[in-house]
N, C-alpha and C. Protein backbone atom coordinates (compact mmCIF):
# COMPACT_ATOMS: atom_id res chain seq x y z
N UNK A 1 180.24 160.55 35.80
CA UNK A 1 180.07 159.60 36.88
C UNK A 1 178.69 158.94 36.75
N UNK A 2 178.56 157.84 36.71
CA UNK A 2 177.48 157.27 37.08
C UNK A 2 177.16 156.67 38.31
N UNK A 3 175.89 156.70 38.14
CA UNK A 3 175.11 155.99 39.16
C UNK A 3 174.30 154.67 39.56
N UNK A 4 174.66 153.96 40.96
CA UNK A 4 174.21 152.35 40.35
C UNK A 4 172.97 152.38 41.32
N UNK A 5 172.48 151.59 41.44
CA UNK A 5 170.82 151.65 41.78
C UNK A 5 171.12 151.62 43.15
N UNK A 6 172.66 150.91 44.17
CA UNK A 6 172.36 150.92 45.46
C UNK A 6 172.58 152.45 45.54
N UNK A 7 173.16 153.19 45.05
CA UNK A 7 173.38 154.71 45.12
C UNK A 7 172.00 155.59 44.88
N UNK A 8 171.52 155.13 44.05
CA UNK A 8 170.38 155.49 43.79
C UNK A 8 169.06 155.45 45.07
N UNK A 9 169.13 154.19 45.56
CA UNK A 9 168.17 153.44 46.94
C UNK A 9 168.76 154.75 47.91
N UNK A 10 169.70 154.43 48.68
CA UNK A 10 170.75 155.58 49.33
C UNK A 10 170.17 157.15 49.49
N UNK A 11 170.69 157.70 47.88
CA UNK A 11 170.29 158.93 47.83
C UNK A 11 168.50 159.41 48.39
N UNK A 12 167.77 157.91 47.99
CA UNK A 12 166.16 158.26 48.16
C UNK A 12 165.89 158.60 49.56
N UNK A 13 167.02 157.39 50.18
CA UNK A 13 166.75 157.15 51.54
C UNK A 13 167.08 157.94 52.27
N UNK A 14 168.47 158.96 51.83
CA UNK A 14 168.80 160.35 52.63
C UNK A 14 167.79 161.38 52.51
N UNK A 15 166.98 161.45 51.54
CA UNK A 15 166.25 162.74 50.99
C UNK A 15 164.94 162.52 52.20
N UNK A 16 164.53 161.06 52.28
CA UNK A 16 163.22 160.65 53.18
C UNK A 16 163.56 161.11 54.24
N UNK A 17 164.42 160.68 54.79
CA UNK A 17 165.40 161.12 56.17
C UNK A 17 165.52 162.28 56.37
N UNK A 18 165.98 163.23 55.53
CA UNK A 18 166.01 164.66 55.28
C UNK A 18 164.22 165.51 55.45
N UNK A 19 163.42 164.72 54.74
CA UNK A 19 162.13 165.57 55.16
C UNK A 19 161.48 164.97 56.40
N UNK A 20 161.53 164.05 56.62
CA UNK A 20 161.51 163.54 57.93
C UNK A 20 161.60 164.35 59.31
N UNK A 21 162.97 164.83 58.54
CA UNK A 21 163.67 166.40 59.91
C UNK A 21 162.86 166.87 59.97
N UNK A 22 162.70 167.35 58.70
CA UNK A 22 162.59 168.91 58.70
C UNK A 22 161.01 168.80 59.02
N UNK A 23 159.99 167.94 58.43
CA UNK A 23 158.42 167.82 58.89
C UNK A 23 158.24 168.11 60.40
N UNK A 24 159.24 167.13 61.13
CA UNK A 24 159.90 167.29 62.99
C UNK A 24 159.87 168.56 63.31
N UNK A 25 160.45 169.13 62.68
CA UNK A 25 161.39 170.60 63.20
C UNK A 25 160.17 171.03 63.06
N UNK A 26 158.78 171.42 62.03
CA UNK A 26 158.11 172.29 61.70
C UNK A 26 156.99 171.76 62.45
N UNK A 27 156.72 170.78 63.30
CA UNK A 27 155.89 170.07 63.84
C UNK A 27 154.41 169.37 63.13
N UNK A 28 155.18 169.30 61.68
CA UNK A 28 154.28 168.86 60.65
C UNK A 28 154.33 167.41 60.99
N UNK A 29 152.93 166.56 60.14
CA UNK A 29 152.36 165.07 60.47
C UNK A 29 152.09 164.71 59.34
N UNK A 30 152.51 163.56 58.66
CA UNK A 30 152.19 163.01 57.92
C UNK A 30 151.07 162.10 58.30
N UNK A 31 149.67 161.67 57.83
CA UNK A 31 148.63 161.18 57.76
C UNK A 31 148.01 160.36 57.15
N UNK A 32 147.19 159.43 57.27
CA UNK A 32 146.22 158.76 55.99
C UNK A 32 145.25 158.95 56.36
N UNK A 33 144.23 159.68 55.26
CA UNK A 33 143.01 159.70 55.45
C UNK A 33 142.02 158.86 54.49
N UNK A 34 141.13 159.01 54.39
CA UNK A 34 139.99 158.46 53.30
C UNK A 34 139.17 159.43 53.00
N UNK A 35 139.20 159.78 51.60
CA UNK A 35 138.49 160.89 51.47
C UNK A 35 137.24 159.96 50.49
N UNK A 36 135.78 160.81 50.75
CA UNK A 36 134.75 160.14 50.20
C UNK A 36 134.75 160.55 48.94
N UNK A 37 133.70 160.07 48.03
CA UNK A 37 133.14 160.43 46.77
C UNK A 37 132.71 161.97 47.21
N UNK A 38 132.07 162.39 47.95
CA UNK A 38 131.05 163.64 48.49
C UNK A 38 132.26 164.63 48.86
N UNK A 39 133.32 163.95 49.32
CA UNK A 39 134.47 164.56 49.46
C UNK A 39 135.35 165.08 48.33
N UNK A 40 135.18 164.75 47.71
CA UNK A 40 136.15 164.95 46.29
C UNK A 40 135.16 166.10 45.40
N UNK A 41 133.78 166.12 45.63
CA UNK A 41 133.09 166.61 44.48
C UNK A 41 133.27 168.01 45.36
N UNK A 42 133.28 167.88 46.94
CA UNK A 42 133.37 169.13 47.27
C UNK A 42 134.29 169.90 47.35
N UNK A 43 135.92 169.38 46.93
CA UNK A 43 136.59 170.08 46.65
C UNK A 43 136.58 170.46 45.35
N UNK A 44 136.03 169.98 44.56
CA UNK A 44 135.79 170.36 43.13
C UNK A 44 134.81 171.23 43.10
N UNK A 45 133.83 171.82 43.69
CA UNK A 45 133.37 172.95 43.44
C UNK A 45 133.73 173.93 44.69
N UNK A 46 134.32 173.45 45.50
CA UNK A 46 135.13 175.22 46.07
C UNK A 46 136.63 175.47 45.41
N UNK A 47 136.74 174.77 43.62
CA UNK A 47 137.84 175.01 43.13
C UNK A 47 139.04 174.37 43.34
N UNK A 48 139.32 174.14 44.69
CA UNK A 48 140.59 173.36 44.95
C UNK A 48 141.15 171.97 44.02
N UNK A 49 140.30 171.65 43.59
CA UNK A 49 141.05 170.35 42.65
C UNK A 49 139.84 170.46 40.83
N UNK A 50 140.94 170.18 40.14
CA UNK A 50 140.24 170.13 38.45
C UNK A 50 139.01 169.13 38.67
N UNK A 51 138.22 169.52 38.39
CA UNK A 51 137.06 168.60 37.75
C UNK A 51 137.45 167.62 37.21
N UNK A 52 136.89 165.90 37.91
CA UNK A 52 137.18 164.72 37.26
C UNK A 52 138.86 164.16 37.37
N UNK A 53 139.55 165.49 38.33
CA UNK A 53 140.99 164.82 38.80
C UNK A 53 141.17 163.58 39.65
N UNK A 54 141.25 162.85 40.17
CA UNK A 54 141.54 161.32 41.01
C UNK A 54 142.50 161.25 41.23
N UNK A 55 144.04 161.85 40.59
CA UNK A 55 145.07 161.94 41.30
C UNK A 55 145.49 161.85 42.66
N UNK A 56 145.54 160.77 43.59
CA UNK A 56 145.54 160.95 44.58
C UNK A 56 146.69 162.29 44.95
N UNK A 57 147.67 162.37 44.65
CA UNK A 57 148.79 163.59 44.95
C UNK A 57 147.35 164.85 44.78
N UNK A 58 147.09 165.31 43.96
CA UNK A 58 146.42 166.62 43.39
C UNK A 58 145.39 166.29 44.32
N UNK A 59 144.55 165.31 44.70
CA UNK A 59 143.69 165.25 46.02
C UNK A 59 144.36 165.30 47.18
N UNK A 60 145.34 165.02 47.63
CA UNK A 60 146.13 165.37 48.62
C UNK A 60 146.52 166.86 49.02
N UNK A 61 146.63 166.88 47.83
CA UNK A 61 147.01 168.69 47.78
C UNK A 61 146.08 169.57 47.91
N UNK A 62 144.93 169.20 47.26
CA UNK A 62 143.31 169.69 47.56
C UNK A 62 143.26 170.16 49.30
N UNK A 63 143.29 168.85 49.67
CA UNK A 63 142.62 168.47 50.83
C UNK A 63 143.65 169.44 52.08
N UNK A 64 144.77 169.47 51.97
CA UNK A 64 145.93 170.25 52.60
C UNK A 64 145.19 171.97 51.85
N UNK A 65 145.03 172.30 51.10
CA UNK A 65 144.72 173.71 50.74
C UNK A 65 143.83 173.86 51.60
N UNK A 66 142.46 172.96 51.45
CA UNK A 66 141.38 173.24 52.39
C UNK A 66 141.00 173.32 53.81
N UNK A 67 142.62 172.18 54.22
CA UNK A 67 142.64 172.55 55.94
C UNK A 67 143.07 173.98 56.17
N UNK A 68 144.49 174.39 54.89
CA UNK A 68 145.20 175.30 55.13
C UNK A 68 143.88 176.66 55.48
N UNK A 69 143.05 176.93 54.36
CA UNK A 69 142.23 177.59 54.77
C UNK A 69 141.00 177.57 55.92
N UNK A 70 140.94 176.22 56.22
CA UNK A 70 139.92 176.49 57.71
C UNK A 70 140.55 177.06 58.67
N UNK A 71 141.79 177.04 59.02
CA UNK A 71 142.24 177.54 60.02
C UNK A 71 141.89 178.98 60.01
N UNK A 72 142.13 180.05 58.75
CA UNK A 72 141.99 181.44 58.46
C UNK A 72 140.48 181.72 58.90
N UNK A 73 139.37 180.70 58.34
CA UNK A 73 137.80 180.81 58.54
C UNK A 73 137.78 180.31 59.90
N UNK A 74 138.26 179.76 61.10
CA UNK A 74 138.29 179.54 62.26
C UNK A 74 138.51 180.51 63.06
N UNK A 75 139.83 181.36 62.14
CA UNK A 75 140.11 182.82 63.01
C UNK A 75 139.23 183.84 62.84
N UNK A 76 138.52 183.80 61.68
CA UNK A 76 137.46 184.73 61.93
C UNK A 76 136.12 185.28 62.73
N UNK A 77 135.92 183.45 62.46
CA UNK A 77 134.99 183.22 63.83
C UNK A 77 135.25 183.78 64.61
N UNK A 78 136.34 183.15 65.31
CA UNK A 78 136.83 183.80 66.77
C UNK A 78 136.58 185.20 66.58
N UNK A 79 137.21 186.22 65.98
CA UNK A 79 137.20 187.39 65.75
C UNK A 79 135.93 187.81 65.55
N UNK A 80 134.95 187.34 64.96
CA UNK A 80 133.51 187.80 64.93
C UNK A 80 132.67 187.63 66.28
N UNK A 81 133.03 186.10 66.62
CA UNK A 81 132.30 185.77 67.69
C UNK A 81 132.84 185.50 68.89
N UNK A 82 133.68 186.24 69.56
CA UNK A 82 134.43 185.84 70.84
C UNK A 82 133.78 185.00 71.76
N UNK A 83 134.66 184.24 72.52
CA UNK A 83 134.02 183.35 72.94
C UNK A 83 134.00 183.94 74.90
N UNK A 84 132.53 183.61 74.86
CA UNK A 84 132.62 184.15 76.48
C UNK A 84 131.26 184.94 75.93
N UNK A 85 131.28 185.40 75.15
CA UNK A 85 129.63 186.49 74.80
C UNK A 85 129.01 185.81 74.38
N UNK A 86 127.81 186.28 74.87
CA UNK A 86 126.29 185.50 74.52
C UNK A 86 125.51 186.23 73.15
N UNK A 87 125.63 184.91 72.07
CA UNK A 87 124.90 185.59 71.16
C UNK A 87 123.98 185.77 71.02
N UNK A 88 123.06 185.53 71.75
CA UNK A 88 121.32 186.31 71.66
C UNK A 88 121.01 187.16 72.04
């Protein structure tokens, strides 16, 4: 069987539709940001992206690792430093 390009358009357009849901369901957001020069070098030395990558996808992906982990360094805080106590 082949396939003709409106089938092709179609199939793209169900799959968009399809993560669309499911981003919904998970209460995920798609975004645009601007990430700086200062931004990029600093994911390149806490590892998250190859040295000299520009890929916007692989910077995208960077940048999602690094939220993924503030949240974990946010909970620690909390856990170290409850809030309501005075730290001095």
């Amino acid at each position: 069987m082949t396939t003709t390009p409106a089938d092709a358009r179609r199939e793209a357009a169900r799959r968009r539709s399809q993560e669309y849901r499911d981003r919904r369901r998970r209460g995920a957001l798609v975004v645009s940001i601007e990430v700086q020069p200062g931004d990029v070098h600093g994911l390149e030395r806490l590892g998250l992206l190859p040295r000299g990558d520009r890929d916007p996808y692989a910077v995208a992906c960077a940048v999602a690792q690094f939220l993924t982990g503030a949240r974990a360094v946010a909970d620690l805080g909390a856990a170290l430093f409850p809030a309501g106590t005075d730290a001095a």
